[in-house]
PDB file of N, CA and C in Angstrom:
ATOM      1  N   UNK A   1     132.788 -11.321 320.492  1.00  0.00           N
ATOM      2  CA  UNK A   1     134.116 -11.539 321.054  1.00  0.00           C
ATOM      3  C   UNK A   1     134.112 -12.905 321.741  1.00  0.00           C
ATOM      4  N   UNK A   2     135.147 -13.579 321.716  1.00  0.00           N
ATOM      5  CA  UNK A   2     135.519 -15.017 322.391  1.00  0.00           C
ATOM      6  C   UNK A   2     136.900 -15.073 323.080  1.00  0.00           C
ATOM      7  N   UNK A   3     136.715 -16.170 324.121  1.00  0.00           N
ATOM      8  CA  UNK A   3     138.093 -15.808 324.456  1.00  0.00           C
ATOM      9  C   UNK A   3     138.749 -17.555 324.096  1.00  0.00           C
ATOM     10  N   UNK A   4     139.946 -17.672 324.309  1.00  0.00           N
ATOM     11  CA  UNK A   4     140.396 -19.029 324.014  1.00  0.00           C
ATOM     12  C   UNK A   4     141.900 -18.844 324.934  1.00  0.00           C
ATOM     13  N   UNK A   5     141.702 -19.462 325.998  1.00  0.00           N
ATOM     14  CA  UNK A   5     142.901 -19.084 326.909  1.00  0.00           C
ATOM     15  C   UNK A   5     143.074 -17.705 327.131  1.00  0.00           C
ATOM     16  N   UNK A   6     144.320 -17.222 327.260  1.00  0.00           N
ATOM     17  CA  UNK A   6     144.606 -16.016 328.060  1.00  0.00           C
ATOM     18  C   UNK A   6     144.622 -14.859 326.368  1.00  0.00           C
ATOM     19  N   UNK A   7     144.125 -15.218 325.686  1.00  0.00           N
ATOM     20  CA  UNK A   7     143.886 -14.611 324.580  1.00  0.00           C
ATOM     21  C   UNK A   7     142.637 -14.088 324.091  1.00  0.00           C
ATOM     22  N   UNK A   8     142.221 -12.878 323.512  1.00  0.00           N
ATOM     23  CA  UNK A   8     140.643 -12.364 323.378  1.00  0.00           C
ATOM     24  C   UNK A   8     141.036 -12.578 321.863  1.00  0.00           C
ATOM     25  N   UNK A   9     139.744 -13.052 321.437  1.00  0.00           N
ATOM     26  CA  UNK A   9     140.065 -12.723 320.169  1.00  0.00           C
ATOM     27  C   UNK A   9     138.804 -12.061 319.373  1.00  0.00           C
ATOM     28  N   UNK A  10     139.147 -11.622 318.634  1.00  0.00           N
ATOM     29  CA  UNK A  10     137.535  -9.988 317.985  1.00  0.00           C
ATOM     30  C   UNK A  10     137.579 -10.639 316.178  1.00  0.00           C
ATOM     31  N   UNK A  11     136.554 -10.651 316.009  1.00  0.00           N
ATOM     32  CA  UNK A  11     136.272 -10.339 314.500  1.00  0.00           C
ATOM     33  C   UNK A  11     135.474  -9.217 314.049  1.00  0.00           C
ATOM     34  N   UNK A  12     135.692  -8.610 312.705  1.00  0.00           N
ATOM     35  CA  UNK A  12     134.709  -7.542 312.327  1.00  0.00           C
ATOM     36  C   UNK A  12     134.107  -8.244 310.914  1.00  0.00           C
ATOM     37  N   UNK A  13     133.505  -7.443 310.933  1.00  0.00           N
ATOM     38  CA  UNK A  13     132.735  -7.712 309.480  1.00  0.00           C
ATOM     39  C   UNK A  13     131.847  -9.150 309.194  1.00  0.00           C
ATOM     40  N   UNK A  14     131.175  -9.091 308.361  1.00  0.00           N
ATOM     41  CA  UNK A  14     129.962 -10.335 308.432  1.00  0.00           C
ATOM     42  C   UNK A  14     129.778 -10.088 306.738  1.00  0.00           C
ATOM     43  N   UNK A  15     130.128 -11.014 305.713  1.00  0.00           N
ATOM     44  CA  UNK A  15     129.470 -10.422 304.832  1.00  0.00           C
ATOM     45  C   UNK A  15     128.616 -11.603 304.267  1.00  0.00           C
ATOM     46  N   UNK A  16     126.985 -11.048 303.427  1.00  0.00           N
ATOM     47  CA  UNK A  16     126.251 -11.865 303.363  1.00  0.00           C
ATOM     48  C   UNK A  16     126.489 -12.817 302.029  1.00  0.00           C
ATOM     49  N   UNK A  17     125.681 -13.808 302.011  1.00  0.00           N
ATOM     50  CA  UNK A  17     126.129 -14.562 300.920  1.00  0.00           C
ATOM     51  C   UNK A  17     125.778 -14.133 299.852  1.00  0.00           C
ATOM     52  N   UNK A  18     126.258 -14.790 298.310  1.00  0.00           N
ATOM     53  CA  UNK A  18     125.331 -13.900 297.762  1.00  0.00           C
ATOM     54  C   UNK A  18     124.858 -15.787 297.023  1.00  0.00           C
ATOM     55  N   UNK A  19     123.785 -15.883 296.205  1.00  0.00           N
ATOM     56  CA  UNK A  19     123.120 -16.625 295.422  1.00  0.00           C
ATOM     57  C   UNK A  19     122.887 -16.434 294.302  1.00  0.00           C
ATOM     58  N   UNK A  20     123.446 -16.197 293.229  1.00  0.00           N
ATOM     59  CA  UNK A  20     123.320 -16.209 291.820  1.00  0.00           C
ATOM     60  C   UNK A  20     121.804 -16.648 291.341  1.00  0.00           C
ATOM     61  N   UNK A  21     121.375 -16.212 290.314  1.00  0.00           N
ATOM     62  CA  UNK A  21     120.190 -16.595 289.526  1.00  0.00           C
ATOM     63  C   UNK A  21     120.907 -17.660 288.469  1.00  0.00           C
ATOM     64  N   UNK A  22     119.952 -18.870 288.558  1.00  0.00           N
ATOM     65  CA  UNK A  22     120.902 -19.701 287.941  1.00  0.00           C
ATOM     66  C   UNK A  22     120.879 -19.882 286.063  1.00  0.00           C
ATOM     67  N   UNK A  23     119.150 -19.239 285.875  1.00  0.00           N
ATOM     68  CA  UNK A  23     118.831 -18.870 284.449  1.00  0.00           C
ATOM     69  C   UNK A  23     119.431 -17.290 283.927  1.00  0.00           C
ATOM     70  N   UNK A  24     121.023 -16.895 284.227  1.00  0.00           N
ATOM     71  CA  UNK A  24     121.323 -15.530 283.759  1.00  0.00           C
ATOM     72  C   UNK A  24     121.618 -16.024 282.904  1.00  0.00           C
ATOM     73  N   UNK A  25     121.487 -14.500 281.505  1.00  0.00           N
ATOM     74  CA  UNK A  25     122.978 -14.872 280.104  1.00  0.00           C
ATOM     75  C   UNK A  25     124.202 -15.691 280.731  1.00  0.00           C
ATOM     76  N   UNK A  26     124.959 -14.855 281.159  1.00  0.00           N
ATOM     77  CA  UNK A  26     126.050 -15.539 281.813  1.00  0.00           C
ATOM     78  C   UNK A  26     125.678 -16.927 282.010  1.00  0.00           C
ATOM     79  N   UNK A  27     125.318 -17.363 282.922  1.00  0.00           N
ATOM     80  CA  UNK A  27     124.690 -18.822 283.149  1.00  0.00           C
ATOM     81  C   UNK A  27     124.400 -19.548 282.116  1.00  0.00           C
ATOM     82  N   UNK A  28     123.386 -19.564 281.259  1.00  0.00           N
ATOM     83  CA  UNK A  28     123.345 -20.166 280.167  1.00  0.00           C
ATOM     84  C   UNK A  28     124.045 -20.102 279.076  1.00  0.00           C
ATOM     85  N   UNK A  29     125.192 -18.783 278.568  1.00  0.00           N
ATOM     86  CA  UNK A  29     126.129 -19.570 277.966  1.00  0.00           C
ATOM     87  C   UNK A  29     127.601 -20.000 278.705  1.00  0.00           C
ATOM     88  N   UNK A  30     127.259 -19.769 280.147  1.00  0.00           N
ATOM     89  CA  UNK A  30     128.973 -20.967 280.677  1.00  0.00           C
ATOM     90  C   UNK A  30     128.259 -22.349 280.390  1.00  0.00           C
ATOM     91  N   UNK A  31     127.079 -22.774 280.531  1.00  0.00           N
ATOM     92  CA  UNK A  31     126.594 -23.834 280.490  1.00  0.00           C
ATOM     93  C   UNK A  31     127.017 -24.973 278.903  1.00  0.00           C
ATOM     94  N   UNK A  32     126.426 -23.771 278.371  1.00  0.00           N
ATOM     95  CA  UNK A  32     126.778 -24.115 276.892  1.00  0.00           C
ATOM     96  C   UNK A  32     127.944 -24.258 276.164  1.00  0.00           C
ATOM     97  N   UNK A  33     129.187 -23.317 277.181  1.00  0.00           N
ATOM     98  CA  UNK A  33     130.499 -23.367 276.633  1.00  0.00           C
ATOM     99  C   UNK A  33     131.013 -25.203 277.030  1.00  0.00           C
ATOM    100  N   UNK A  34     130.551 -25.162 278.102  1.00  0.00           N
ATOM    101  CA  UNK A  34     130.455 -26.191 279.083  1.00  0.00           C
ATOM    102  C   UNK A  34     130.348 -27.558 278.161  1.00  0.00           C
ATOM    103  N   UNK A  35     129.209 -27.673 277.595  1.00  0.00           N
ATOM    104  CA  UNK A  35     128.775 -28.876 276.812  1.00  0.00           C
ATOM    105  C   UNK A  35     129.503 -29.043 275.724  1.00  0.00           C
ATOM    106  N   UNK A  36     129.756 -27.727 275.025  1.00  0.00           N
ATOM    107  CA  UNK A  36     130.555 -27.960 273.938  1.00  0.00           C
ATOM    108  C   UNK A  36     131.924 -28.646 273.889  1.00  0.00           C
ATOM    109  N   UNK A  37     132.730 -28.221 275.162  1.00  0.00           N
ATOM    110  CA  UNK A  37     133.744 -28.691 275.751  1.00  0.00           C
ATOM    111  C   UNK A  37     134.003 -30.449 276.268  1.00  0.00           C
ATOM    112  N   UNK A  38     132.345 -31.328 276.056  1.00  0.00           N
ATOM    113  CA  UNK A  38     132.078 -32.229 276.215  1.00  0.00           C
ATOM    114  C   UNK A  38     131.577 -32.352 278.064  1.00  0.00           C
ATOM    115  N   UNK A  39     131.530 -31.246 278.568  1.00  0.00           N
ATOM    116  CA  UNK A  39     131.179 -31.371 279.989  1.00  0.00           C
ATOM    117  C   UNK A  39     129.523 -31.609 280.529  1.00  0.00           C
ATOM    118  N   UNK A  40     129.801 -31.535 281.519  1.00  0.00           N
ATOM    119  CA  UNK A  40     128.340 -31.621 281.867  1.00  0.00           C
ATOM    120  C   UNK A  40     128.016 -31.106 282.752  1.00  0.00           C
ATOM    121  N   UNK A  41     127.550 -29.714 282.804  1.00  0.00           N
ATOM    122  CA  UNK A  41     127.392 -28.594 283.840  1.00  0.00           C
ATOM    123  C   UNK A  41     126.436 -28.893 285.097  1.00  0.00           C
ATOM    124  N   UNK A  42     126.931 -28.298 286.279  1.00  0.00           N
ATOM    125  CA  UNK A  42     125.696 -28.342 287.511  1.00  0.00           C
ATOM    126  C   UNK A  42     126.397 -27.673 288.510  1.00  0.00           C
ATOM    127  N   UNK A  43     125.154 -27.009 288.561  1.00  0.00           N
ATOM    128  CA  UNK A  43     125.480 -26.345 289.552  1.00  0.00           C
ATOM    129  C   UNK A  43     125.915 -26.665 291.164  1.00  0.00           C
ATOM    130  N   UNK A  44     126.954 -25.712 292.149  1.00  0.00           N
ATOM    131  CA  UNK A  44     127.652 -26.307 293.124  1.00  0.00           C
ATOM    132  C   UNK A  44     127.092 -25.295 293.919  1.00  0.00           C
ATOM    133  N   UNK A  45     126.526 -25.627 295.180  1.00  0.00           N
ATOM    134  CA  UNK A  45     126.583 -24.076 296.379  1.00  0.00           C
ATOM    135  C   UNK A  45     127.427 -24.625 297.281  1.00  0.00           C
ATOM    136  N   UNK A  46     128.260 -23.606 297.420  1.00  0.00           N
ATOM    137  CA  UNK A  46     129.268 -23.275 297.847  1.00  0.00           C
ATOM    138  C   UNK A  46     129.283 -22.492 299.104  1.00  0.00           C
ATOM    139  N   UNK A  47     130.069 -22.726 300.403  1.00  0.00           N
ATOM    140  CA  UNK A  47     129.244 -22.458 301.636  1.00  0.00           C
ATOM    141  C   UNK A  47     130.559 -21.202 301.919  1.00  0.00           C
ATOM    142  N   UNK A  48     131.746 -21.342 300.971  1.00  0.00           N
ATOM    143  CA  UNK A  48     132.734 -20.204 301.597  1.00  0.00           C
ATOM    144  C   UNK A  48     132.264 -19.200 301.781  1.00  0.00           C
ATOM    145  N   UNK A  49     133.350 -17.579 301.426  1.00  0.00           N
ATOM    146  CA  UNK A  49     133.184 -16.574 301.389  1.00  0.00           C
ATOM    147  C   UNK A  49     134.341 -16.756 300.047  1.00  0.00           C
ATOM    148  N   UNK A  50     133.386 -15.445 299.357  1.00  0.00           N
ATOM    149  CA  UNK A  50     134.151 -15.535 297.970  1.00  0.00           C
ATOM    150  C   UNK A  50     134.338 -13.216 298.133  1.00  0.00           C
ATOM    151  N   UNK A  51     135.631 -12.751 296.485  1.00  0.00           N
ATOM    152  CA  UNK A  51     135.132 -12.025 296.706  1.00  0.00           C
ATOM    153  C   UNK A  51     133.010 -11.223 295.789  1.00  0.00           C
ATOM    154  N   UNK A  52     132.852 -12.820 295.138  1.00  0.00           N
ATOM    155  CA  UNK A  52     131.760 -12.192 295.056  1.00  0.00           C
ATOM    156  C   UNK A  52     130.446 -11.675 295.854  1.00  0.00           C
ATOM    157  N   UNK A  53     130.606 -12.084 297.473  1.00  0.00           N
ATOM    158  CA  UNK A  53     129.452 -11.824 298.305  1.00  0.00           C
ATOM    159  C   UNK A  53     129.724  -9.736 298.260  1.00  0.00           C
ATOM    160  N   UNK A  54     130.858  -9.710 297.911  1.00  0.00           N
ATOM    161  CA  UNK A  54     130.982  -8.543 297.952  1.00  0.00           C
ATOM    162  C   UNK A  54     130.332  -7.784 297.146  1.00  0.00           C
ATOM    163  N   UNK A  55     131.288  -7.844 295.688  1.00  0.00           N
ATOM    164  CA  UNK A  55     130.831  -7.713 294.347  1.00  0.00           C
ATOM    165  C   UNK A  55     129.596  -7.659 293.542  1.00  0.00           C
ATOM    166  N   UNK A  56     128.928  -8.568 293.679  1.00  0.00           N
ATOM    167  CA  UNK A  56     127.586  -8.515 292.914  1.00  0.00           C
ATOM    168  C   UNK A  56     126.860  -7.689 293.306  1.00  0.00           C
ATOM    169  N   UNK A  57     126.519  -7.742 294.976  1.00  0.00           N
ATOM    170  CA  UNK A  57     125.599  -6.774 295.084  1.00  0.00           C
ATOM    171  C   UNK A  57     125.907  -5.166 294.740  1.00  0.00           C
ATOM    172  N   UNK A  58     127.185  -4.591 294.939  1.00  0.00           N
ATOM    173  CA  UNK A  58     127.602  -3.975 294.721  1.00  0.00           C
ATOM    174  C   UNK A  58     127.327  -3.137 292.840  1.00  0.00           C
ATOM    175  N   UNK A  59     128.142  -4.326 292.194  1.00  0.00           N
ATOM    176  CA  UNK A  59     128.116  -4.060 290.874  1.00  0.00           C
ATOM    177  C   UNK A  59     126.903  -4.459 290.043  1.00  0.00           C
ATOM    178  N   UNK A  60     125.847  -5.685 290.880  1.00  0.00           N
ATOM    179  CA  UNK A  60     124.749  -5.486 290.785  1.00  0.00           C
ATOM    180  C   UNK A  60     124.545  -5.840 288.807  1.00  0.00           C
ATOM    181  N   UNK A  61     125.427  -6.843 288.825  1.00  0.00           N
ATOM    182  CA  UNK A  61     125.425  -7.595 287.260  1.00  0.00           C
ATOM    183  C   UNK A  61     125.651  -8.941 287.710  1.00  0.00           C
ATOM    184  N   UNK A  62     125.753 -10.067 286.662  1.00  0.00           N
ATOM    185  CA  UNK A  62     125.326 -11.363 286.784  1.00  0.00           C
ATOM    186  C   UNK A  62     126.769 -11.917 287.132  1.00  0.00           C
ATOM    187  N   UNK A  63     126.969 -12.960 288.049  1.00  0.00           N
ATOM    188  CA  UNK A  63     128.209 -13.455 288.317  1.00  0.00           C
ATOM    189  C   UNK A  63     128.362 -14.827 288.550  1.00  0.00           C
ATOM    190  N   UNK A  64     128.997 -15.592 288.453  1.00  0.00           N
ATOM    191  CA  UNK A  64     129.380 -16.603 288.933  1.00  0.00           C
ATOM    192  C   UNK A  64     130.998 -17.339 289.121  1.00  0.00           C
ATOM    193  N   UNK A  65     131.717 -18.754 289.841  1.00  0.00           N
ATOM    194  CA  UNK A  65     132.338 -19.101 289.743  1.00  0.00           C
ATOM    195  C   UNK A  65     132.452 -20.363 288.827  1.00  0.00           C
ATOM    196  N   UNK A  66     133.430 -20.546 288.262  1.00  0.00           N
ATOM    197  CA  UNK A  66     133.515 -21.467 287.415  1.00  0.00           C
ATOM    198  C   UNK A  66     135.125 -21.937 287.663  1.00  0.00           C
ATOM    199  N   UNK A  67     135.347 -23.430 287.845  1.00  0.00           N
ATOM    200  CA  UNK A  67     137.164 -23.653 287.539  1.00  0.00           C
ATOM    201  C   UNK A  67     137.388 -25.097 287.373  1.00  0.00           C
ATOM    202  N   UNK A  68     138.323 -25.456 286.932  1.00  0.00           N
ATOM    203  CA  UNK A  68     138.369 -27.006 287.453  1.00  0.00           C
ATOM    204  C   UNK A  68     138.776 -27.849 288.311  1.00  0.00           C
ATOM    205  N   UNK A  69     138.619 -28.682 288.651  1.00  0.00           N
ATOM    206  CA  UNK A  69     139.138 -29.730 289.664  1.00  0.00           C
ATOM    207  C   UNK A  69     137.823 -29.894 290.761  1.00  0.00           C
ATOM    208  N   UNK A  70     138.335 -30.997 291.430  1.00  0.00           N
ATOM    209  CA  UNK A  70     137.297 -31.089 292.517  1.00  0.00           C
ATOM    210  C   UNK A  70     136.793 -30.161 293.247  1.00  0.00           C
ATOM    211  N   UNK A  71     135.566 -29.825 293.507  1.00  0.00           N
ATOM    212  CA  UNK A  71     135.563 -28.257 294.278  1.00  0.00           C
ATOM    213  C   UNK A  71     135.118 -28.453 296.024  1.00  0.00           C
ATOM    214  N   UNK A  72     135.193 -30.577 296.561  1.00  0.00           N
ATOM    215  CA  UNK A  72     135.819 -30.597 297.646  1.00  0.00           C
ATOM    216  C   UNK A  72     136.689 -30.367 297.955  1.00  0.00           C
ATOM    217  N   UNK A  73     137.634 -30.486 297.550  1.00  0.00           N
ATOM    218  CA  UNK A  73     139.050 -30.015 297.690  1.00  0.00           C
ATOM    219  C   UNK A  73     139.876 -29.013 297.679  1.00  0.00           C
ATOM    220  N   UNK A  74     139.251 -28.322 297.720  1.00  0.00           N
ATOM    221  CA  UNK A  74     139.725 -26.490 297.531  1.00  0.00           C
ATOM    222  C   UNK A  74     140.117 -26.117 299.219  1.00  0.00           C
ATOM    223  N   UNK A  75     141.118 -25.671 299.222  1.00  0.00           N
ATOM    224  CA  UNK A  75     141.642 -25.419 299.753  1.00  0.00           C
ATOM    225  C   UNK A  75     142.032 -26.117 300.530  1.00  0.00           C
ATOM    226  N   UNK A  76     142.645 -27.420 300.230  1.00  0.00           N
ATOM    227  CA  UNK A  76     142.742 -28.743 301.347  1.00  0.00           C
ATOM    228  C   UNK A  76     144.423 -29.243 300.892  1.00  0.00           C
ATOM    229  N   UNK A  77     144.892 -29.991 301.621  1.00  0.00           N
ATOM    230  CA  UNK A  77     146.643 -30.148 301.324  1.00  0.00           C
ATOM    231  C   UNK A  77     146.335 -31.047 299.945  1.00  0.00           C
ATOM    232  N   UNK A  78     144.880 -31.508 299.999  1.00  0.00           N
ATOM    233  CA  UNK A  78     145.009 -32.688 298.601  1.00  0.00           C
ATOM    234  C   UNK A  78     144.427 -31.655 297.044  1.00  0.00           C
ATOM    235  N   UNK A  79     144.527 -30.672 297.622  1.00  0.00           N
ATOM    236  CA  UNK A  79     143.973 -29.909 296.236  1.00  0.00           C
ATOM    237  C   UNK A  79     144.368 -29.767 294.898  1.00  0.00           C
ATOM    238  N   UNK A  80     144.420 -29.956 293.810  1.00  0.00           N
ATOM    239  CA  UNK A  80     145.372 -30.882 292.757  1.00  0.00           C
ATOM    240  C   UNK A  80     143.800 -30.253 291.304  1.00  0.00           C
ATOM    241  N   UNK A  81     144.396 -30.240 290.191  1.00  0.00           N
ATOM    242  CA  UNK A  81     143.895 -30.326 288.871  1.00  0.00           C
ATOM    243  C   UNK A  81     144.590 -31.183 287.851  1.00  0.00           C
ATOM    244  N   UNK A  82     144.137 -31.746 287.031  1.00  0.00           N
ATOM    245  CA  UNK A  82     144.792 -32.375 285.812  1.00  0.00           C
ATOM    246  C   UNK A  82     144.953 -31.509 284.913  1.00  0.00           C
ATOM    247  N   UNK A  83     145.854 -31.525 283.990  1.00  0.00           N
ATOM    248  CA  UNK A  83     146.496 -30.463 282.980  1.00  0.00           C
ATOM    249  C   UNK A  83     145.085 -30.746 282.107  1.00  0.00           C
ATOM    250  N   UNK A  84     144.500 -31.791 281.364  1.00  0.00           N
ATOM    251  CA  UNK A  84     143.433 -31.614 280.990  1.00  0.00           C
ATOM    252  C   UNK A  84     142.322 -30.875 281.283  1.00  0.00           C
ATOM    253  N   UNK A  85     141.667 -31.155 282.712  1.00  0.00           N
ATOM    254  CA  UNK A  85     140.839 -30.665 283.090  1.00  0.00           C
ATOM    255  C   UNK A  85     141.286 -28.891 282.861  1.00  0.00           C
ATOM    256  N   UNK A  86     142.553 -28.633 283.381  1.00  0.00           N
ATOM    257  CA  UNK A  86     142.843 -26.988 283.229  1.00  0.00           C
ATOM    258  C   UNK A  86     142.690 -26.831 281.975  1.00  0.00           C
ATOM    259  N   UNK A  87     142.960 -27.193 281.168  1.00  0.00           N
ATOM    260  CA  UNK A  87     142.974 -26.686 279.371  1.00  0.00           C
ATOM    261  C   UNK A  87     141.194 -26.950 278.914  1.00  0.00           C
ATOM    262  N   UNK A  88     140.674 -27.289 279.514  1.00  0.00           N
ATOM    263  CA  UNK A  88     138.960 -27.663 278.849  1.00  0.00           C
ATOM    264  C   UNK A  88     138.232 -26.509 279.733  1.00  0.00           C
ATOM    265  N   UNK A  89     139.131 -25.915 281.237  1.00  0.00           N
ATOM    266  CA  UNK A  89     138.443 -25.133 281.664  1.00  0.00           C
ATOM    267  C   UNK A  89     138.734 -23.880 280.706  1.00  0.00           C
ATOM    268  N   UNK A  90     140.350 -23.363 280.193  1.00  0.00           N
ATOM    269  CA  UNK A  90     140.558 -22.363 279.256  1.00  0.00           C
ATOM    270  C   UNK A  90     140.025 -22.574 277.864  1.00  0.00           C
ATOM    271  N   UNK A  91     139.895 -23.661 277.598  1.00  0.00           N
ATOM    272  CA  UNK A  91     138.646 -23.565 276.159  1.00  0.00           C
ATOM    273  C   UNK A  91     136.985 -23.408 276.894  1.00  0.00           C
ATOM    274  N   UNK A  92     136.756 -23.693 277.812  1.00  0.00           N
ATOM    275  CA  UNK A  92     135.204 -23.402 277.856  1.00  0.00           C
ATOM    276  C   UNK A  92     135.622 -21.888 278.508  1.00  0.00           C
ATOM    277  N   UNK A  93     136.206 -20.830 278.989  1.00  0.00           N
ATOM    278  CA  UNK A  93     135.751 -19.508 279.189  1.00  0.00           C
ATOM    279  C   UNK A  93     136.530 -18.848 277.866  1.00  0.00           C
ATOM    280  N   UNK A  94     137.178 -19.482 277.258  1.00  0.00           N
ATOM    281  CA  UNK A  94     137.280 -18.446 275.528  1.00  0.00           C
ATOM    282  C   UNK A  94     135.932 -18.703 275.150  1.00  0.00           C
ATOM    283  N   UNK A  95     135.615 -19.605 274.385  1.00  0.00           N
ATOM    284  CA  UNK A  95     134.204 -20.047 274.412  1.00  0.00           C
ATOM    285  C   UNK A  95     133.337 -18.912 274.830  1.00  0.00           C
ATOM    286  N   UNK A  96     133.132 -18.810 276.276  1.00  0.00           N
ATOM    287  CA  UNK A  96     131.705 -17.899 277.098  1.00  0.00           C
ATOM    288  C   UNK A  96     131.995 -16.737 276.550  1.00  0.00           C
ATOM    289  N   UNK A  97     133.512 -16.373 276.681  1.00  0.00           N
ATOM    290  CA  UNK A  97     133.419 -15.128 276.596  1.00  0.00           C
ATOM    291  C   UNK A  97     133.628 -14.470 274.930  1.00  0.00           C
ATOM    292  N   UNK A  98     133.899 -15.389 274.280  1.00  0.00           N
ATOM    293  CA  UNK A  98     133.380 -15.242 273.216  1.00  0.00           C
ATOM    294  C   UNK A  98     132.649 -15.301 272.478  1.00  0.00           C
ATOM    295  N   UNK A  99     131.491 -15.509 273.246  1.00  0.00           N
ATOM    296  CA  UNK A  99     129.716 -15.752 273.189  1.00  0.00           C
ATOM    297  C   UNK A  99     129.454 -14.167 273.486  1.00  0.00           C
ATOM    298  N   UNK A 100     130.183 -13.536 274.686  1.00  0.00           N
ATOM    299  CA  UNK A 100     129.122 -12.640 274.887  1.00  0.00           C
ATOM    300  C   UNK A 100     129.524 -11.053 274.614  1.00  0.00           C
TER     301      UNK A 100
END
């Protein structure tokens, strides 16, 4: 609990991060959808909260995020994609997921 002026304020919940294995199926063919698409994959850690800290452990199968545009910029007033970049991200997950 903290206070900030004449106000208390409470949080609940803590949830842990989670860390992907970076050699999964999954992983190696987004990678591959990736290249085909002319990209050049690498990996990003990512310090948010997603709902996968939830999820994986839970469902306890292989996960990751994948999207386009800058991924400083997420969630910032300058946050923006190019219509390209969006259409190479929907050909590289037809692609994956039509790999697997």
């Amino acid at each position: 609990m903290s206070q900030a002026g004449d106000a208390i304020v409470e949080s609940y919940g803590h949830e842990q991060a989670y860390l992907a294995p970076k050699d999964s199926e999954l992983a190696r063919v987004m990678r591959r959808a990736i290249r085909e698409q002319g990209g050049k994959p690498a990996f990003v850690h990512k310090t948010g909260t997603s709902d996968m800290n939830v999820v994986a452990p839970a469902w306890n199968c292989p996960i990751l995020a994948y999207g386009p545009g800058d991924s400083s910029l997420d969630h910032t007033p300058n946050e923006h994609i190019h219509l390209d970049e969006y259409l190479r991200a929907v050909a590289v997950l037809t692609s994956a997921l039509s790999s697997l």
